[in-house]
Protein backbone atom coordinates (compact mmCIF):
# COMPACT_ATOMS: atom_id res chain seq x y z
CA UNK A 1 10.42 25.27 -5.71
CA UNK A 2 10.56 23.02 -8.46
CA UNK A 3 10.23 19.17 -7.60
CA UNK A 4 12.51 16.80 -8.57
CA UNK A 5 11.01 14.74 -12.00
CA UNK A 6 12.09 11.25 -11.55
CA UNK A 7 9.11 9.95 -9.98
CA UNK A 8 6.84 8.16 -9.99
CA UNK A 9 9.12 6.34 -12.40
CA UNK A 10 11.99 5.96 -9.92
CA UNK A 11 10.49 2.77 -7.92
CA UNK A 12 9.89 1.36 -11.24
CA UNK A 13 13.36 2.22 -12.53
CA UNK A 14 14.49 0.05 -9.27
CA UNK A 15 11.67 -2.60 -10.34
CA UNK A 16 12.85 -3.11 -13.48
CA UNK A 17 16.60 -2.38 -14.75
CA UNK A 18 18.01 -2.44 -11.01
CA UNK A 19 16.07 -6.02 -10.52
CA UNK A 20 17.73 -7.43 -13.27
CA UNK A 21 20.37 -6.73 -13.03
CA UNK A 22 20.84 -7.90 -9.55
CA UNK A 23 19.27 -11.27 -10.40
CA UNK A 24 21.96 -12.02 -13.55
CA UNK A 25 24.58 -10.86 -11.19
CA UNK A 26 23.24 -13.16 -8.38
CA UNK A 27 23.02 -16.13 -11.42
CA UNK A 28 26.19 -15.64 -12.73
CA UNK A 29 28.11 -17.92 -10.51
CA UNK A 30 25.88 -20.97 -10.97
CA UNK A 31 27.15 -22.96 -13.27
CA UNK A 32 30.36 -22.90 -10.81
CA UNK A 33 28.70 -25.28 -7.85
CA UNK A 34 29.80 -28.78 -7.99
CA UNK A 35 26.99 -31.21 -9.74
CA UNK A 36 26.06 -32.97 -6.21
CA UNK A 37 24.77 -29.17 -5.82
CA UNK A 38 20.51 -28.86 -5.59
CA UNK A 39 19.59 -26.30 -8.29
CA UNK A 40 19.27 -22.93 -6.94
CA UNK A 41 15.63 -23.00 -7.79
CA UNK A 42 15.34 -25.86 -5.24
CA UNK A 43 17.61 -23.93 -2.45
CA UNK A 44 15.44 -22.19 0.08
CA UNK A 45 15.14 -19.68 3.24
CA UNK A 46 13.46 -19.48 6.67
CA UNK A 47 11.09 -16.82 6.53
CA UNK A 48 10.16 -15.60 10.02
CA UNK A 49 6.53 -14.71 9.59
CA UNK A 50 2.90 -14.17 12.03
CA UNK A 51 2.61 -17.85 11.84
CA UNK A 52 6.20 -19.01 12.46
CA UNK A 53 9.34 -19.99 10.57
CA UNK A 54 8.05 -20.59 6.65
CA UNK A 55 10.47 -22.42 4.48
CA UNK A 56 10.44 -20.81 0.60
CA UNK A 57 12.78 -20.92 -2.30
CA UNK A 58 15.18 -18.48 -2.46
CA UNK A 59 13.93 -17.37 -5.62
CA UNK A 60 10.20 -18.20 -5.92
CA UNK A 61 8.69 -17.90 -9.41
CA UNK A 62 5.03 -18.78 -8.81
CA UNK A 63 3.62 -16.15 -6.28
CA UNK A 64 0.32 -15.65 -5.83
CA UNK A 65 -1.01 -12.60 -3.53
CA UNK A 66 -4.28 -12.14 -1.71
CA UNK A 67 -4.45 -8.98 -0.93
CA UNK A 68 -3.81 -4.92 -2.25
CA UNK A 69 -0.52 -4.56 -0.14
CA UNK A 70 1.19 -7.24 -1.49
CA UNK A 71 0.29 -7.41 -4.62
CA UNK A 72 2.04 -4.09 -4.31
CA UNK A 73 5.01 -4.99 -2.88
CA UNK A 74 5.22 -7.77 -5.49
CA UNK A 75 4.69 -5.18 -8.88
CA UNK A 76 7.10 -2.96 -6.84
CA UNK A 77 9.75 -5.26 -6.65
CA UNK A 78 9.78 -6.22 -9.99
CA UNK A 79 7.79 -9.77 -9.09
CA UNK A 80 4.90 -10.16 -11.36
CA UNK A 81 2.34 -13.01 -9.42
CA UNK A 82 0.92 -15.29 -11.41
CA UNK A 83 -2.51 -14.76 -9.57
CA UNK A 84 -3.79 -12.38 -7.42
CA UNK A 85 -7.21 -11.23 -5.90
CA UNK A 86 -9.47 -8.60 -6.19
CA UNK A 87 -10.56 -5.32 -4.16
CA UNK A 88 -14.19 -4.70 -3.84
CA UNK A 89 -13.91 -2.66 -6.71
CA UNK A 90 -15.30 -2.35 -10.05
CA UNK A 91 -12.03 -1.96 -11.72
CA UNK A 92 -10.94 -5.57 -10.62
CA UNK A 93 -7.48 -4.57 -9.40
CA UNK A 94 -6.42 -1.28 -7.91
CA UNK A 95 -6.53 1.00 -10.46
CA UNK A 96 -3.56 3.29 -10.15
CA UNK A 97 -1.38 0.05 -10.81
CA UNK A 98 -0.60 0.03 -14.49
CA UNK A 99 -2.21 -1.85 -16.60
CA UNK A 100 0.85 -3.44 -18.48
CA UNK A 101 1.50 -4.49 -15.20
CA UNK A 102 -1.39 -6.51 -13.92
CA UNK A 103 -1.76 -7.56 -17.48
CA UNK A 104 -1.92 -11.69 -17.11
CA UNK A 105 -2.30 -12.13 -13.38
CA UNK A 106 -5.24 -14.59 -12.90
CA UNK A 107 -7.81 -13.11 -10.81
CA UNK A 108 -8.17 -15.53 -7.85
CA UNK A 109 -11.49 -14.49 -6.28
CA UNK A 110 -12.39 -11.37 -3.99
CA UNK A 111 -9.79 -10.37 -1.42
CA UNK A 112 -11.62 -11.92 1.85
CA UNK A 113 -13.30 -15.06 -0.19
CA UNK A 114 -10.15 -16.54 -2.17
CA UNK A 115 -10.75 -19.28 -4.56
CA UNK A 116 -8.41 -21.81 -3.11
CA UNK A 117 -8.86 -24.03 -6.41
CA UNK A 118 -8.33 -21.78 -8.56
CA UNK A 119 -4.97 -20.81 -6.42
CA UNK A 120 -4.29 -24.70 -6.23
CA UNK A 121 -4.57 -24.91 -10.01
CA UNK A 122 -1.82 -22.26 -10.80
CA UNK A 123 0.77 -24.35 -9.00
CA UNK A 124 2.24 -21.94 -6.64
CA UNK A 125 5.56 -21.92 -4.99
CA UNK A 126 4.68 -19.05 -2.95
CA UNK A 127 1.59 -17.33 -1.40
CA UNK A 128 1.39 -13.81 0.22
CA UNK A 129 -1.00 -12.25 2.41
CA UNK A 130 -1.68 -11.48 6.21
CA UNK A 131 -3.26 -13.18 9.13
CA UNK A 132 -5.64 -10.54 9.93
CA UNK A 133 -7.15 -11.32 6.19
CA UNK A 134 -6.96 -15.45 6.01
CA UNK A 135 -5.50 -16.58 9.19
CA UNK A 136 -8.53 -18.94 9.46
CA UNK A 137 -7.34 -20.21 5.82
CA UNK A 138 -3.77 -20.94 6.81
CA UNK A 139 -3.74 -24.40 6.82
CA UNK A 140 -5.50 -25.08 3.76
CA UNK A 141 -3.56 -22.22 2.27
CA UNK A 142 0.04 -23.77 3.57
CA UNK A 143 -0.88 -26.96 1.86
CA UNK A 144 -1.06 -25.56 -1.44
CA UNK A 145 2.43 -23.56 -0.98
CA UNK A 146 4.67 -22.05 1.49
CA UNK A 147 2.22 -19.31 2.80
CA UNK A 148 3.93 -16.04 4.73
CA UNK A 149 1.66 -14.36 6.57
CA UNK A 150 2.27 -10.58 8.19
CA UNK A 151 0.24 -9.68 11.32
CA UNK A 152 -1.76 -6.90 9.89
CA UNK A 153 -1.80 -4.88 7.29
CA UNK A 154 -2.20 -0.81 7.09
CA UNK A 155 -0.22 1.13 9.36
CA UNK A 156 3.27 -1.65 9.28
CA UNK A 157 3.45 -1.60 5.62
CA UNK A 158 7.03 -0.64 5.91
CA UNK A 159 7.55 -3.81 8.18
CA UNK A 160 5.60 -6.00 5.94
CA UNK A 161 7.14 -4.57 2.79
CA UNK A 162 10.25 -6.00 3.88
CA UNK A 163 8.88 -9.25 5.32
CA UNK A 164 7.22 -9.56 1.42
CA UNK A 165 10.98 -8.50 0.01
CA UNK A 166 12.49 -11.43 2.08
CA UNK A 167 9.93 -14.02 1.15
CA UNK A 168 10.56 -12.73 -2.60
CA UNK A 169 14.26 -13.01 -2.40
CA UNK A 170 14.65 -9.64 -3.02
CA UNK A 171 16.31 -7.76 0.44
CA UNK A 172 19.02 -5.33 -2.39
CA UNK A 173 16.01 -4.19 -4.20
CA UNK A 174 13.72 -3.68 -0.96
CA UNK A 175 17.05 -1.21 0.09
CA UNK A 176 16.76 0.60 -3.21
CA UNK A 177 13.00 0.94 -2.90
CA UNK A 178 13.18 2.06 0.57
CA UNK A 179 15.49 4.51 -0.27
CA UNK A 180 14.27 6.27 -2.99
CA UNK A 181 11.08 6.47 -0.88
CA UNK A 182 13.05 8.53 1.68
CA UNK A 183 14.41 10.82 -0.86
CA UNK A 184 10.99 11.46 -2.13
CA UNK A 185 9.79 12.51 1.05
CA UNK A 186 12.63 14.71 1.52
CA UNK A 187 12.12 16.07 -1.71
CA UNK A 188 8.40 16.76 -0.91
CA UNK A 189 9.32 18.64 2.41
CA UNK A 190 11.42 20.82 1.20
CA UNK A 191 9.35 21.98 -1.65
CA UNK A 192 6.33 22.98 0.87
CA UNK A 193 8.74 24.75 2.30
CA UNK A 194 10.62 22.64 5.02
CA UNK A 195 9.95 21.10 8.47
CA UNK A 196 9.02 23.90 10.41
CA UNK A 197 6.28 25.59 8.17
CA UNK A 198 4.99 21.70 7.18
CA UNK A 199 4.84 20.75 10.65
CA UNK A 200 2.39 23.75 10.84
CA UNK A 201 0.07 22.58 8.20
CA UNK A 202 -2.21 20.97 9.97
CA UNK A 203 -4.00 17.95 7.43
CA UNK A 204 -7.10 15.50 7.88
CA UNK A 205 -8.55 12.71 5.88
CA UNK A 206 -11.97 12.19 5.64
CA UNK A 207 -13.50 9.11 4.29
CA UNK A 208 -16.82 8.50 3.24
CA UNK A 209 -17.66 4.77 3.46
CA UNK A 210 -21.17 3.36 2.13
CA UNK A 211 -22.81 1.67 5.16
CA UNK A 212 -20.16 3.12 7.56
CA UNK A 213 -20.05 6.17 9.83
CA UNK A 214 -17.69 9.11 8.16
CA UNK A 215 -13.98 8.47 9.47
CA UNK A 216 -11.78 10.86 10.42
CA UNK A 217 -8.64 9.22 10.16
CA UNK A 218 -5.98 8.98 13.20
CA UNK A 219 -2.42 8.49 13.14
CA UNK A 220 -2.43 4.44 12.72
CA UNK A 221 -2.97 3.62 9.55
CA UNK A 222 -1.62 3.81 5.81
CA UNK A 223 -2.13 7.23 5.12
CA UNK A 224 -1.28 8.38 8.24
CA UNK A 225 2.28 7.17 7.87
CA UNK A 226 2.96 9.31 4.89
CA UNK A 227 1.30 12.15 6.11
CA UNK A 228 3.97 11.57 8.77
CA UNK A 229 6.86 10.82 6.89
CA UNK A 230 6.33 14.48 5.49
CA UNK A 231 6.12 16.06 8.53
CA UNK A 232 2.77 17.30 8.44
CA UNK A 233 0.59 18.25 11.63
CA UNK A 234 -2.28 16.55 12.48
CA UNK A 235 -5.55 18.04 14.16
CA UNK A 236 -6.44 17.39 17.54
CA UNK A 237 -9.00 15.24 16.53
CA UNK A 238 -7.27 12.97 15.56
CA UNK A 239 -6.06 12.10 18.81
CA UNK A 240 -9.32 10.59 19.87
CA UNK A 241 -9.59 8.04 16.74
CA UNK A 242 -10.33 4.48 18.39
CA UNK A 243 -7.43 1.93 18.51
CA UNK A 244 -5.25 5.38 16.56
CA UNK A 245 -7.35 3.88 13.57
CA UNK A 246 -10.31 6.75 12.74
CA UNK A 247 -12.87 8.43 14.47
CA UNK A 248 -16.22 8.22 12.79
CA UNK A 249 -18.47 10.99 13.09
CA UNK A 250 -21.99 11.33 11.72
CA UNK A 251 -23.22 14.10 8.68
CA UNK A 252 -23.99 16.75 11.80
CA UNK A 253 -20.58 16.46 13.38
CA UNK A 254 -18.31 16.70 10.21
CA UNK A 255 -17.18 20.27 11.05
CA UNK A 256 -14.96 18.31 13.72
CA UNK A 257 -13.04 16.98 10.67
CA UNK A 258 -11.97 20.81 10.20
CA UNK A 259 -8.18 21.45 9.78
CA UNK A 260 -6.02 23.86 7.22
CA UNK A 261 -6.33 20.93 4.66
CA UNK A 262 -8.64 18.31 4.22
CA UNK A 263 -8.34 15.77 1.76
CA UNK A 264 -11.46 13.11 1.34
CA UNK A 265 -12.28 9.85 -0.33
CA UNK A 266 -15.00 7.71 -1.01
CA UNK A 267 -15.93 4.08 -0.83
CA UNK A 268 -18.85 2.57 -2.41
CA UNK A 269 -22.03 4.66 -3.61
CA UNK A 270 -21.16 8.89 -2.88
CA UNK A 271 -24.96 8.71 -1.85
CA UNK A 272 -24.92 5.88 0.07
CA UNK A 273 -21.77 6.99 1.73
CA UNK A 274 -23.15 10.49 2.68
CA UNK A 275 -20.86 12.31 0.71
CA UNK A 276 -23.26 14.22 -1.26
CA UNK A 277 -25.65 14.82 1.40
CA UNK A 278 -22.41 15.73 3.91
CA UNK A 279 -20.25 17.97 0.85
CA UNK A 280 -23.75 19.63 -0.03
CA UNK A 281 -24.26 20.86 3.56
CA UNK A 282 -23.95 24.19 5.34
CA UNK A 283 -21.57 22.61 8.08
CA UNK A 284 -18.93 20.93 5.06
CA UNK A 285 -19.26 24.53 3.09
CA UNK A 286 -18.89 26.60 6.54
CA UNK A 287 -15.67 24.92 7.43
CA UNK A 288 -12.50 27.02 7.14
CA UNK A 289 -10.85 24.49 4.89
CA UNK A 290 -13.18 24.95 2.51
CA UNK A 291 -13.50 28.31 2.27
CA UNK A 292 -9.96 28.49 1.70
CA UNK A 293 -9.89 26.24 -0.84
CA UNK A 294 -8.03 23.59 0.98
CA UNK A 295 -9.73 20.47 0.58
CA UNK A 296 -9.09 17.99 -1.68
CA UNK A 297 -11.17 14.99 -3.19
CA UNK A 298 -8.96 12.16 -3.96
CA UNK A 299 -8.55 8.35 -5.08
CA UNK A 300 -9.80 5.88 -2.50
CA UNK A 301 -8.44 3.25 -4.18
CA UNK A 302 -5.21 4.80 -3.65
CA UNK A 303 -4.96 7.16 -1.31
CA UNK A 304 -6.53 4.19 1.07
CA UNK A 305 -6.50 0.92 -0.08
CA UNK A 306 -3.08 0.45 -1.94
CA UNK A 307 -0.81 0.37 0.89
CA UNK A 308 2.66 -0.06 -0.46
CA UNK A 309 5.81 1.97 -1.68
CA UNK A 310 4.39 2.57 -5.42
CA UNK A 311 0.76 4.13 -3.94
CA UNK A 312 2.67 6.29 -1.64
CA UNK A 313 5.14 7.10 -4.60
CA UNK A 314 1.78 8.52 -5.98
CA UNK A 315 0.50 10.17 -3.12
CA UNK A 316 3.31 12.21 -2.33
CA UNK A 317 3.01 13.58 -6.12
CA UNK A 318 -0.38 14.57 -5.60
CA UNK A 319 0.42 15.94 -2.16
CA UNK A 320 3.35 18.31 -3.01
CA UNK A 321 0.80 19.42 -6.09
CA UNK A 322 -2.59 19.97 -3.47
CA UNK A 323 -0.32 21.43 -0.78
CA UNK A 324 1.63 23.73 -3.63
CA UNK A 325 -1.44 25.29 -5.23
């Protein structure tokens, strides 16, 4: 079965054309308010967020994110920020965003260390991130500009996709993004063949971190919630990840991470991270997966650190063309 051809460029389709034309629509009435009316630019919204009721303008034009998830949420939505930081990552940031895209964002520092002067000095209306990342910076962050802050990050990225959307002033497009993300996943299903037979596909991801155990991942977390989406079954390993996050497992036990497909990343240094040593070894080559041709390296950068609607756009591409060969 052929898959549908629209995407990835669907989401930006919706980030583009669709966004502006909802935003001339939403400005064409403005010249109608009376003059004692503030300018919309000055209008704003309560934003209910991990830190309480934020007050931002309806229609920000100064955002600046500090972390991977919302700086895609931002590109998604058609929002480009005017500064952003970095992944620890030689590429600076992510690189399956395009580069016309990122083009001109000022790099604000690395993701956990933010330069706060160099956020201060691009004026700001708005500032993105989460309080697991710079809770401990909120204060000095909310005196620079309205600051929303999402719980976590990860496994709610639907949640915080549309807490980003409101913050952004743009719910209609979230909708649109949302639902061409549904259709996608649909599409993806039925090309492997439908519930029932992907539902019996049972699929693990394996990543190799430098300075880390190897993680097996669980059900709570980024990746997991696409595998989901699709329908795909998960090993019984994956039961027993810690907090539903991953469960790490040394060189000698990485024949747990068996399943029918196994698809693996790496962070940092392949040495350092045990990948060659763990790939190169008689347990990795003796593991049904692999002797069936079923496992897959892929993209850390996007497979696992993205985490918003245009990585997973991605990653169902490359899934429906792993799971179809």
């Amino acid at each position: 079965m052929t898959l549908r051809s629209y995407r990835p460029r669907a989401l930006a389709a919706v980030s583009l054309t669709t966004v502006a034309a909802l935003t001339l629509a939403a400005c064409g009435s403005s010249d109608d308010s009376g003059s004692d009316s503030a300018p919309a630019s000055d209008a704003t919204r309560t934003v209910k967020t991990a830190m309480g009721d934020v007050q931002v303008k309806k229609a920000p034009r100064r955002v600046v994110v500090l972390d991977t998830a919302e700086l895609d949420s931002a590109l998604t939505l058609g929002v480009k920020p005017v500064g952003a930081t970095h992944a620890d990552v030689t590429s600076g940031f992510l690189n399956y965003l395009p580069k016309d895209q990122v083009a001109g964002i000022e790099d604000v520092g690395q993701m956990m260390t933010p330069n706060l002067e160099a956020i201060a000095g691009l004026k700001p209306d708005l500032i993105l991130t989460s309080k697991i990342r710079h809770g401990d910076k909120y204060a000095e962050l909310s005196r620079i500009a309205p600051t929303v802050m999402t719980e976590n990050t990860g496994y709610p990225w639907k949640e915080n996709f549309q807490v980003h959307a409101e913050a952004l002033g743009k719910e209609a497009e979230a909708k649109m993004v949302a639902d061409g993300y549904a259709d996608h996943v649909a599409d993806v299903t039925k090309a492997l063949g439908g519930t029932e037979k992907v539902a019996a596909t049972e699929v693990n991801m394996v990543r190799f971190v430098e300075g880390a155990d190897i993680r097996i991942y669980g059900r709570k977390n980024y990746i997991a919630t696409i595998l989901a989406d699709v329908g795909l079954g998960r090993p019984a390993i994956t039961d027993k990840a810690k907090d539903g996050f991953s469960y790490d497992v040394s060189p000698e036990k990485i024949d747990l991470a068996d399943a029918d497909v196994v698809f693996h990343s790496t962070y940092g240094d392949p040495k350092k991270a045990k990948e060659t040593e763990t790939t190169g070894g008689g347990l990795w080559k003796n593991m049904d997966a692999v002797k069936n041709g079923k496992v897959f390296a892929v993209d850390d950068q996007l497979w696992i650190q993205g985490i918003g609607y245009t990585a997973a756009d991605k990653i169902l591409g490359e899934l429906h063309k792993s799971l179809t060969k």
